[in-house]
C-alpha atoms as a PDB file:
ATOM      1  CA  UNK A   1      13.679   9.067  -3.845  1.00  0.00           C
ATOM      2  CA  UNK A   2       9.890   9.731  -3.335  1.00  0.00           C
ATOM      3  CA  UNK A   3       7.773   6.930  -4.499  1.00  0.00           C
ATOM      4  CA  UNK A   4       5.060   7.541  -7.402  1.00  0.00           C
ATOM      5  CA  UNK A   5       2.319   7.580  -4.015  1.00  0.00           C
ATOM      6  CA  UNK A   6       4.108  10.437  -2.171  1.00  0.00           C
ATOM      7  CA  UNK A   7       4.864  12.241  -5.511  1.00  0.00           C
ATOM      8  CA  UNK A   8       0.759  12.258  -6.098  1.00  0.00           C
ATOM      9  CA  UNK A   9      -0.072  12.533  -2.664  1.00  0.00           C
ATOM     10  CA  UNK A  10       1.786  15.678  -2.833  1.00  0.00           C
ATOM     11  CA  UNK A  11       0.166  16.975  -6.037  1.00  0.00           C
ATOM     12  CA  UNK A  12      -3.351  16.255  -3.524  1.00  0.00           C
ATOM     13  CA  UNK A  13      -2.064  18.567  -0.572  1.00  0.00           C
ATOM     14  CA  UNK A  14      -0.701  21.380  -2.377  1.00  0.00           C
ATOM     15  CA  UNK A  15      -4.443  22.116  -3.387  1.00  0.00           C
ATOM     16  CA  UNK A  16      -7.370  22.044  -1.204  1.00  0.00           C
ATOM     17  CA  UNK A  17     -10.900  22.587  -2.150  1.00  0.00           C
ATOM     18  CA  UNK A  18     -12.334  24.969  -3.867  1.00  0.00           C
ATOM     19  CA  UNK A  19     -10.584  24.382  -7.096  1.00  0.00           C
ATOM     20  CA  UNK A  20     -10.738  27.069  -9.903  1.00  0.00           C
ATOM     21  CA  UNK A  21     -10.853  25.539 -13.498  1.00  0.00           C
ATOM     22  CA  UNK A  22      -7.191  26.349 -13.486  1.00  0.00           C
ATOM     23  CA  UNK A  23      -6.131  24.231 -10.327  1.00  0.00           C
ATOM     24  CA  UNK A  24      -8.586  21.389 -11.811  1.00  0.00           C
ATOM     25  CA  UNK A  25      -6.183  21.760 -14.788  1.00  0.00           C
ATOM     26  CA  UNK A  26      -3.177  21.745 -12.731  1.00  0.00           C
ATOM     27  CA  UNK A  27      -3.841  19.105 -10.856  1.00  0.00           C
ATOM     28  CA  UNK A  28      -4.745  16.779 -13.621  1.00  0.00           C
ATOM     29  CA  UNK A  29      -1.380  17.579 -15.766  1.00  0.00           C
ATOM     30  CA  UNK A  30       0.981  16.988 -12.046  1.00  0.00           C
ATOM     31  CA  UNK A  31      -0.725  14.061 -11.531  1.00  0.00           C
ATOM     32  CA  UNK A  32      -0.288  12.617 -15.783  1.00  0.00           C
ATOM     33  CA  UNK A  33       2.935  13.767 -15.600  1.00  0.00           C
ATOM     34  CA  UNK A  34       4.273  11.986 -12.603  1.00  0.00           C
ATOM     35  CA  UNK A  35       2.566   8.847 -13.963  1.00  0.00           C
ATOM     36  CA  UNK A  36       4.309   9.571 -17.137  1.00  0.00           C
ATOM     37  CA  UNK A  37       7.817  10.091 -16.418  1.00  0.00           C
ATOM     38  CA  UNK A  38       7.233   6.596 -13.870  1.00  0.00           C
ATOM     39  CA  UNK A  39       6.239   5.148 -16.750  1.00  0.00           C
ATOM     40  CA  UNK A  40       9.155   5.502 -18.656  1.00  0.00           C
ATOM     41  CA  UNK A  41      11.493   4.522 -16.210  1.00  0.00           C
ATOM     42  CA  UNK A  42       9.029   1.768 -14.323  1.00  0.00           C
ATOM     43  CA  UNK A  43       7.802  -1.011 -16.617  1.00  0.00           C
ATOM     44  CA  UNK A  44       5.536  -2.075 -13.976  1.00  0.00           C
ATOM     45  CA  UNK A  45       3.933   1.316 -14.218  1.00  0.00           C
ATOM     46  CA  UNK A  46       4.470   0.896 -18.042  1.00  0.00           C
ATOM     47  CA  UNK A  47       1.945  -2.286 -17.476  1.00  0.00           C
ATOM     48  CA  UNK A  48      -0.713  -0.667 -15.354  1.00  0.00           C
ATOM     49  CA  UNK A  49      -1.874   2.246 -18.009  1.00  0.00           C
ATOM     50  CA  UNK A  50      -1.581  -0.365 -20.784  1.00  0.00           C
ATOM     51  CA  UNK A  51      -3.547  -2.538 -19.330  1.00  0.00           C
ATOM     52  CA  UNK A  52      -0.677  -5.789 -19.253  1.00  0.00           C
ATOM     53  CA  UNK A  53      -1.521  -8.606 -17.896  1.00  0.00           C
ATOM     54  CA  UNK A  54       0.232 -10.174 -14.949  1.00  0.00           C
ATOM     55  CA  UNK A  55       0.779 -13.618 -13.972  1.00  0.00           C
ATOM     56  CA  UNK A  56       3.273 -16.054 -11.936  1.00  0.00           C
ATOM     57  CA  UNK A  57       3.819 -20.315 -12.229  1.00  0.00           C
ATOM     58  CA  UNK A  58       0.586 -21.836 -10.123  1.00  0.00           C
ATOM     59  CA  UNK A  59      -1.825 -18.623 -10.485  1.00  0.00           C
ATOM     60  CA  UNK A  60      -4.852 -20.730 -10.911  1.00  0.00           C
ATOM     61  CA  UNK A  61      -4.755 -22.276  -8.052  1.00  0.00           C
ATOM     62  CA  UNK A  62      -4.097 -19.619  -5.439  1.00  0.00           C
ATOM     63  CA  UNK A  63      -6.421 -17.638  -7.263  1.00  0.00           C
ATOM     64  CA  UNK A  64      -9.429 -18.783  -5.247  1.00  0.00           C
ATOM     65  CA  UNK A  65     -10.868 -15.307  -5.462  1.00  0.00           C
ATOM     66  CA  UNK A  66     -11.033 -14.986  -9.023  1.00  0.00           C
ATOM     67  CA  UNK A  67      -9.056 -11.884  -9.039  1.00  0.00           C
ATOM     68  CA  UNK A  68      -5.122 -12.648  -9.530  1.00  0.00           C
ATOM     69  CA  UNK A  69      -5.266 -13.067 -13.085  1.00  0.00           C
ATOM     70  CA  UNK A  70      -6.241  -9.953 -15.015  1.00  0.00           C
ATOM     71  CA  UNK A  71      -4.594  -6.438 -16.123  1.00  0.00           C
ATOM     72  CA  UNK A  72      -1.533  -5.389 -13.848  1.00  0.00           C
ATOM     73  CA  UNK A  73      -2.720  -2.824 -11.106  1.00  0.00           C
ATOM     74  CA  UNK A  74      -0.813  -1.598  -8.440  1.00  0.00           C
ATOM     75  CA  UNK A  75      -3.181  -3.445  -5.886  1.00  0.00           C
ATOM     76  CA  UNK A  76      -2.934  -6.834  -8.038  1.00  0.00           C
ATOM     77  CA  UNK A  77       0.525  -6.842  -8.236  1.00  0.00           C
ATOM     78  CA  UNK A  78       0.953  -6.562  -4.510  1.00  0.00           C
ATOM     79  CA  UNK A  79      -1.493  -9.462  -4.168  1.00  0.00           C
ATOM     80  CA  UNK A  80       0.702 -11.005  -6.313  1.00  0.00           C
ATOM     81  CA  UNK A  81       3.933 -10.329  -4.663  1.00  0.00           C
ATOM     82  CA  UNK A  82       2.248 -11.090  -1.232  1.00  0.00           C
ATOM     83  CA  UNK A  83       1.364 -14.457  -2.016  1.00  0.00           C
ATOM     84  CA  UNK A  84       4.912 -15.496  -4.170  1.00  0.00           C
ATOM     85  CA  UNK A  85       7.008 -13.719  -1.935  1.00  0.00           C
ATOM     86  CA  UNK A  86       7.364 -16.824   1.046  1.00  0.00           C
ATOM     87  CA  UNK A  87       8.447 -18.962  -2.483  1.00  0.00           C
ATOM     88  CA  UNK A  88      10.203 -16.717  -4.130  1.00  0.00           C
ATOM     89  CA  UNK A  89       8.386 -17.123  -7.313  1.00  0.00           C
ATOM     90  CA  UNK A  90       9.148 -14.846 -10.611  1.00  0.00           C
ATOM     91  CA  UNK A  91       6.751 -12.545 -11.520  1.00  0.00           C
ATOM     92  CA  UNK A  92       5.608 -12.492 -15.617  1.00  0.00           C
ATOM     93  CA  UNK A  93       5.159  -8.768 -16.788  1.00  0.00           C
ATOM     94  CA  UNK A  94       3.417  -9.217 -20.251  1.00  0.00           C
ATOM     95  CA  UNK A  95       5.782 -12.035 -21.627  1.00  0.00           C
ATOM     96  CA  UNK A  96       8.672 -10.991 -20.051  1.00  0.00           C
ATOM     97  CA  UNK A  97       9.768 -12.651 -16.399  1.00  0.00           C
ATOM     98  CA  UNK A  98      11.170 -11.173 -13.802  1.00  0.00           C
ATOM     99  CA  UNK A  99      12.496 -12.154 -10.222  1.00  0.00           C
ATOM    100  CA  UNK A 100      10.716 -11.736  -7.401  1.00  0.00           C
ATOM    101  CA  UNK A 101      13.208  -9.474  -5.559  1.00  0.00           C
ATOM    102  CA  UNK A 102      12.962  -7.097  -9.247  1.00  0.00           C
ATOM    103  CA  UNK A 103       8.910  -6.975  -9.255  1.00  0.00           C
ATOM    104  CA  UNK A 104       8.785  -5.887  -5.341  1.00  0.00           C
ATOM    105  CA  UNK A 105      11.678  -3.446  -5.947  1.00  0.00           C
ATOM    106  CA  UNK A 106       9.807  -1.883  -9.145  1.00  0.00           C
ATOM    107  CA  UNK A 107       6.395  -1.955  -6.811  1.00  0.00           C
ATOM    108  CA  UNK A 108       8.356  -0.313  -3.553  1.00  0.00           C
ATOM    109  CA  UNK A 109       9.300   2.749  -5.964  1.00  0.00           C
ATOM    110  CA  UNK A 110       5.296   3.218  -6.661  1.00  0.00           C
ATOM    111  CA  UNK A 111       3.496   1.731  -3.158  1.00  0.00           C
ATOM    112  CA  UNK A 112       5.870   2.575  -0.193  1.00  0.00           C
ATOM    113  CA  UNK A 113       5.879   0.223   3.577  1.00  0.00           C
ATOM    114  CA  UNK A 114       4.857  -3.222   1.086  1.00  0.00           C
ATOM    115  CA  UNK A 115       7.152  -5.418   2.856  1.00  0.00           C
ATOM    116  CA  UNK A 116       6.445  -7.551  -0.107  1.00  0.00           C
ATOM    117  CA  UNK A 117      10.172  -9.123  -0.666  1.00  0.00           C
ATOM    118  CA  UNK A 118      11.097 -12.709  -0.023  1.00  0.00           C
ATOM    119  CA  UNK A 119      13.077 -13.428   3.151  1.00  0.00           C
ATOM    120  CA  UNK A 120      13.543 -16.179   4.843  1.00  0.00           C
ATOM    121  CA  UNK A 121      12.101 -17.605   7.905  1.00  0.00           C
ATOM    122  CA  UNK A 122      15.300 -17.741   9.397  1.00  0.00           C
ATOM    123  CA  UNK A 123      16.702 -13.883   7.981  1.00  0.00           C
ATOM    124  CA  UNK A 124      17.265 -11.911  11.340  1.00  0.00           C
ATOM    125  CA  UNK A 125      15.610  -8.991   9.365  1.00  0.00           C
ATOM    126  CA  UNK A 126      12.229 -10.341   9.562  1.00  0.00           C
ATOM    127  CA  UNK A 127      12.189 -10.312  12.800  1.00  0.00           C
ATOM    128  CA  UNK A 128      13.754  -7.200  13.668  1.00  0.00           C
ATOM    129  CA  UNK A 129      10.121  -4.948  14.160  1.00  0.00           C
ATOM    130  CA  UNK A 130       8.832  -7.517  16.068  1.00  0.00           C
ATOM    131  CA  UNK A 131      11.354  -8.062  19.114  1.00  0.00           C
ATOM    132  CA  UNK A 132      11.978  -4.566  19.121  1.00  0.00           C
ATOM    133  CA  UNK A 133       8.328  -3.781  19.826  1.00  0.00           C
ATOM    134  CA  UNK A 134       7.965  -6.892  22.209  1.00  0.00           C
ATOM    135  CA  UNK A 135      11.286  -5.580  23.636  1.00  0.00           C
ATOM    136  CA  UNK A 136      10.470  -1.959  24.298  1.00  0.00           C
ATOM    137  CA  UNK A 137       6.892  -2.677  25.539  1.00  0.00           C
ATOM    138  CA  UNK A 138       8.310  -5.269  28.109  1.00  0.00           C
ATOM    139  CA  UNK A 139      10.981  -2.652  29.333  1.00  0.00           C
ATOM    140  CA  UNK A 140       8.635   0.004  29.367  1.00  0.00           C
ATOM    141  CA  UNK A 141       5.946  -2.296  31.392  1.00  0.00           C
ATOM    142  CA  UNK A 142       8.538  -3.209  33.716  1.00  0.00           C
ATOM    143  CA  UNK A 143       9.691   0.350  34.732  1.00  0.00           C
ATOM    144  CA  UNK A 144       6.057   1.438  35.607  1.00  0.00           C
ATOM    145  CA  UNK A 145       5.976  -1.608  37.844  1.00  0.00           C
ATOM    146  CA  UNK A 146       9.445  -0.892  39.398  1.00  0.00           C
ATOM    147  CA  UNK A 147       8.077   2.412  40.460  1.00  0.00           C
ATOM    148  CA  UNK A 148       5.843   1.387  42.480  1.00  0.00           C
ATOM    149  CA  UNK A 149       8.535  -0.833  44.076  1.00  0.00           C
ATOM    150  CA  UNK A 150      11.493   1.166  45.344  1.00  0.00           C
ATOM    151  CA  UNK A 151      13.160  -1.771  46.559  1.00  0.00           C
ATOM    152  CA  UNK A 152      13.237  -3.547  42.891  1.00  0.00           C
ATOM    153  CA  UNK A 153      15.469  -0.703  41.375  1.00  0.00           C
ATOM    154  CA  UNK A 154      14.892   0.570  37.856  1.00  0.00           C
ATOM    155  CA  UNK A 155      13.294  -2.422  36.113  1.00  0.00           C
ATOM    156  CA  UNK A 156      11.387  -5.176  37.836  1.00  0.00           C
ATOM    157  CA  UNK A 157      13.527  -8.499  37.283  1.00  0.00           C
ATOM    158  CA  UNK A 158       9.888 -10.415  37.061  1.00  0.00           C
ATOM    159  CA  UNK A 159       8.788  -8.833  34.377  1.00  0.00           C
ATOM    160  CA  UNK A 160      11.561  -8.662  32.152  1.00  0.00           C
ATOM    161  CA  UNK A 161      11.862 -12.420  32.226  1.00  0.00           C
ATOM    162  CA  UNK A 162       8.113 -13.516  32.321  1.00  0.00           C
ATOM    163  CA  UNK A 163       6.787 -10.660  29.963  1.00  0.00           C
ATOM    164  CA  UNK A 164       9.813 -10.881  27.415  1.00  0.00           C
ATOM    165  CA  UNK A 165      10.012 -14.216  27.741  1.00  0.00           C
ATOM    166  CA  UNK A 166       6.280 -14.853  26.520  1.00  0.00           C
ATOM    167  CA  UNK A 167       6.576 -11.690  24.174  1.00  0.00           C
ATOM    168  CA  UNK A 168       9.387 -13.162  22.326  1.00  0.00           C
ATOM    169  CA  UNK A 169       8.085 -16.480  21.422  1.00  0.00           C
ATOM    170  CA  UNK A 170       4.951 -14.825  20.617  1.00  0.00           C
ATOM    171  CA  UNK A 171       6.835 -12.576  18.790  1.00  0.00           C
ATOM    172  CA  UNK A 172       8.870 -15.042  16.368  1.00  0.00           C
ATOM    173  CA  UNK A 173       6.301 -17.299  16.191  1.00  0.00           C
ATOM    174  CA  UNK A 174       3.656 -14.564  14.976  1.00  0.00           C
ATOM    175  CA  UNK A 175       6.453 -13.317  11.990  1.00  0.00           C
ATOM    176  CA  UNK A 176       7.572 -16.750  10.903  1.00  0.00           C
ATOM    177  CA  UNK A 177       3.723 -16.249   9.641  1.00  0.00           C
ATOM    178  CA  UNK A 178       2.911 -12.855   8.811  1.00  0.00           C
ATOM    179  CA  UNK A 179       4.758  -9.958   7.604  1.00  0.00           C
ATOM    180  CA  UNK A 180       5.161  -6.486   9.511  1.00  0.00           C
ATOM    181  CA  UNK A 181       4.469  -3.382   8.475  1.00  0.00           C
ATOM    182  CA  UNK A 182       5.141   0.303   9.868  1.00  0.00           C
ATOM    183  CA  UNK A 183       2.034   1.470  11.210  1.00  0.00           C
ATOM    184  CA  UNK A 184       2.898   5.104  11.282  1.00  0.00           C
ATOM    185  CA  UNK A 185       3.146   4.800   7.167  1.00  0.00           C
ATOM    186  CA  UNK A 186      -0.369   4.251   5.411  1.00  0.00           C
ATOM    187  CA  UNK A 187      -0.969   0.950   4.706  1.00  0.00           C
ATOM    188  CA  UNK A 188       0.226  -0.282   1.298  1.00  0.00           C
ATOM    189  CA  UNK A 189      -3.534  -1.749   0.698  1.00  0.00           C
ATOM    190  CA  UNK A 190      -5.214   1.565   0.938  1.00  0.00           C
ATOM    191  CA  UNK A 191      -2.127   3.039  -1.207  1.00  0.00           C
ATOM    192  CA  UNK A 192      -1.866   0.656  -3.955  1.00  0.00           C
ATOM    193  CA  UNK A 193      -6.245   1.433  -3.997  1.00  0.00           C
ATOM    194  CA  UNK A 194      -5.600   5.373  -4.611  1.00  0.00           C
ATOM    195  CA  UNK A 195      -2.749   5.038  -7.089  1.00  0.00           C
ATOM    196  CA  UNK A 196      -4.809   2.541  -8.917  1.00  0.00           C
ATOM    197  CA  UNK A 197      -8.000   4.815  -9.025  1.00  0.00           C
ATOM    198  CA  UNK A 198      -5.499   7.689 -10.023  1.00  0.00           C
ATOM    199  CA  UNK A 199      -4.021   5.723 -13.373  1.00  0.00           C
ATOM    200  CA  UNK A 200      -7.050   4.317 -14.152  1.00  0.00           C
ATOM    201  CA  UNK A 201      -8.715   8.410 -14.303  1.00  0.00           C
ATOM    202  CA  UNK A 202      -5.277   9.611 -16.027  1.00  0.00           C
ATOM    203  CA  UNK A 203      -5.337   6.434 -18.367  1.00  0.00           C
ATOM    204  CA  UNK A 204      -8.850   7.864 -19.634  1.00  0.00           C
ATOM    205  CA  UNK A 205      -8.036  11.287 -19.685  1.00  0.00           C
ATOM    206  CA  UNK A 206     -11.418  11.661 -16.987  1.00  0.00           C
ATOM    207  CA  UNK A 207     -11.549  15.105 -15.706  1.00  0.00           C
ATOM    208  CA  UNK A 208     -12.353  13.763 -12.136  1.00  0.00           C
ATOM    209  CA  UNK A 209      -8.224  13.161 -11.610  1.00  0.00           C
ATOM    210  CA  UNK A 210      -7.680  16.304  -9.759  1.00  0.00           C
ATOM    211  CA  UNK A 211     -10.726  14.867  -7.767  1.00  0.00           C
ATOM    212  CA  UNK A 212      -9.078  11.248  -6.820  1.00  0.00           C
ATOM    213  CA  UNK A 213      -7.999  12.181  -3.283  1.00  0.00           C
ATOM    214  CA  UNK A 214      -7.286   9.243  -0.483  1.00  0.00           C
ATOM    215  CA  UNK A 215     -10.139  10.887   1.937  1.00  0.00           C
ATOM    216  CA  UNK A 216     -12.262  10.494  -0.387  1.00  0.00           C
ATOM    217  CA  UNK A 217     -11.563   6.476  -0.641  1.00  0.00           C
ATOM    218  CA  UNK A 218     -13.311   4.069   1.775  1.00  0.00           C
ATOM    219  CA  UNK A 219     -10.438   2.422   4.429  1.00  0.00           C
ATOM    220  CA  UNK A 220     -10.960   0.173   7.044  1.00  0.00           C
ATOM    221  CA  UNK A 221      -9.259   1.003   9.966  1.00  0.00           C
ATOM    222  CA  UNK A 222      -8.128  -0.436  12.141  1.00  0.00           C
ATOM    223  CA  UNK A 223      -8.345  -3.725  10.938  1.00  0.00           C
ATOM    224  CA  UNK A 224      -8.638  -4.484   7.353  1.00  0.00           C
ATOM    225  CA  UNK A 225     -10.030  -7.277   5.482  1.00  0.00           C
ATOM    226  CA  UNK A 226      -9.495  -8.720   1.912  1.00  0.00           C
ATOM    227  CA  UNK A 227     -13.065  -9.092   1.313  1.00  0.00           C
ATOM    228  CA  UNK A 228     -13.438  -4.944   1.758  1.00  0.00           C
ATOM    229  CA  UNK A 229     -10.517  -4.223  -0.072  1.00  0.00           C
ATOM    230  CA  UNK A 230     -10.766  -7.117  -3.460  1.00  0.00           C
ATOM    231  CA  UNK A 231     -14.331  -5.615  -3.681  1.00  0.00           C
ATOM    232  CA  UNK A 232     -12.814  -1.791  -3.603  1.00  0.00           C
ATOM    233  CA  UNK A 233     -10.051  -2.687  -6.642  1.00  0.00           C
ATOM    234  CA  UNK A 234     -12.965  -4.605  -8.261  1.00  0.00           C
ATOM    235  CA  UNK A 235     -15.082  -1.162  -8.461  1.00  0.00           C
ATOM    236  CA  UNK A 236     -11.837   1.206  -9.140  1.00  0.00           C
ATOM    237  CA  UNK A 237     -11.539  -1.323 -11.988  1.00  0.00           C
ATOM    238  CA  UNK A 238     -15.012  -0.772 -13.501  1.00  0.00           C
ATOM    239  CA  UNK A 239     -14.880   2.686 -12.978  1.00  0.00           C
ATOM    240  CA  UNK A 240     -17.431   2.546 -10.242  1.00  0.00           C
ATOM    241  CA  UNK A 241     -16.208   6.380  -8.599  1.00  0.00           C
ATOM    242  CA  UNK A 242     -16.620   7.923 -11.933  1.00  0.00           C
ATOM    243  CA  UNK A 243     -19.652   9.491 -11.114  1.00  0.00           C
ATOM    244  CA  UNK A 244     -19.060  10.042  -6.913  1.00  0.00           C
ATOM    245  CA  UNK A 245     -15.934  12.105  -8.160  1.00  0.00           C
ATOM    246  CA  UNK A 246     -17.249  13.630 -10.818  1.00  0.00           C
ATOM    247  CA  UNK A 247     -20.291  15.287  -8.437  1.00  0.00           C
ATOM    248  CA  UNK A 248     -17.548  15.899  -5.730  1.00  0.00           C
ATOM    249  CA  UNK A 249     -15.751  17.886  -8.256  1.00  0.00           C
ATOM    250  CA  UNK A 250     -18.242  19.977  -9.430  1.00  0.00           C
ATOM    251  CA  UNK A 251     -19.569  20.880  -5.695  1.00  0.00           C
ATOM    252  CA  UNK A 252     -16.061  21.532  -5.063  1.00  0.00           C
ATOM    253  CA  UNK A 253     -15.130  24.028  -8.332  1.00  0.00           C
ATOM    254  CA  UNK A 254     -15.664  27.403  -8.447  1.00  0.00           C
ATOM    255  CA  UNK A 255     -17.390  29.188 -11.312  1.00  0.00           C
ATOM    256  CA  UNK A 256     -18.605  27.194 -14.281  1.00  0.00           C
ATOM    257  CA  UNK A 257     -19.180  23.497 -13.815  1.00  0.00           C
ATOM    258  CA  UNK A 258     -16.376  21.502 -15.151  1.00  0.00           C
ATOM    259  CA  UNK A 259     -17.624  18.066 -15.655  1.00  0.00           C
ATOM    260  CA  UNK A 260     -20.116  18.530 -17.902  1.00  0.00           C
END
């Protein structure tokens, strides 16, 4: 099943600039509708273009930001889930709770490569990316190295141990802390950014929607930062690319100027 990100991404890359006024309009009514139909089936996508707040036991006090309290976005809730997920804490939709494990499946079918579920420190799964990079590398590392010994055969024994040794206490002991991603998927910060900038343009009926395309989103790369990306939701959440898309959009249309 294609997540609510790969549905509109899609929408995005069956059009490329220049638009006519009818692929402006076409655009614009793939996007709403996608957002619609997740809507009625999603009620975490239900809370984001009503504007419902979200909250969790002990808010105030991880919120040293001063942005986990407010209206449920797709970037806030994955803040959220991020920072409940090592204690399993229920998520509150509105008034109505839910588990943890419910929230991050509802946000997985919207932002795709989260990794935002609880698992334990101990669950082999949590581990699993990790050794099998450490793994791979080591074996790879010690092949190139057995080449240039005949006489060491097809891996070099000192190597595997030393390398894959270190690598795998390196390796557990980085995961027991952090969560793992798959870098060949985008990043589920810069995704949860464009789907947010996309409801928040279909919520207001803004004619810049067919404009709200990832490339045209600031991304760190290829290490990211809160700092960059809590200031980024704070200006999709004022409306701050109103204006940026709404002059990309009319350099980009065809004919008459559209956003007027």
């Amino acid at each position: 099943m294609d997540s609510l990100y790969t549905l509109c991404r899609s929408v995005d890359n069956r059009h490329a600039p220049p638009f006519d006024e009818a692929t402006v309009a076409e655009i614009a009514a793939h996007k709403k509708a996608h957002f619609t139909q997740a809507a009625a089936e999603n009620p975490l996508v239900r809370a984001v273009l009503q504007g419902t707040p979200l909250s969790y036991d002990g808010i105030e006090g991880d919120d040293q930001r001063r942005f986990l309290a407010g209206p449920a976005t797709f970037f806030r809730t994955h803040e959220i889930l991020r920072r409940t997920a090592r204690r399993n804490l229920a998520v509150r939709i509105g008034n109505e709770e839910y588990p943890h494990h419910a929230v991050a499946d509802l946000f997985g079918l919207c932002v795709p490569n989260a990794k935002v579920h609880h698992r334990p420190w101990f669950s082999p799964a949590r581990y699993t990316t990790s050794l099998a990079l450490v793994w791979g590398v080591t074996l790879l590392i010690a092949h190139f190295v057995a080449r240039d010994r005949p006489e060491t055969g097809l891996l070099d024994a000192f190597v595997c141990y030393h390398l894959g040794l270190g690598g795998t206490i390196a390796a557990l002991a980085y995961t027991s802390l952090k969560r793992n991603r798959d870098v060949r998927r985008p990043a589920p910060w810069n995704s949860a950014i464009y789907l947010d900038l996309n409801a928040d343009l279909a919520r207001r009926e803004h004619p810049a929607l067919a404009a709200a395309r990832k490339e045209l989103i600031p991304q760190q790369t290829p290490y990211k930062t809160p700092e960059f990306y809590y200031a980024l939701a704070r200006r999709v959440e004022a409306h701050g690319f109103d204006e940026e898309l709404a002059r990309h959009l009319a350099a980009s249309v065809r004919g008459p100027d559209v956003v007027s």
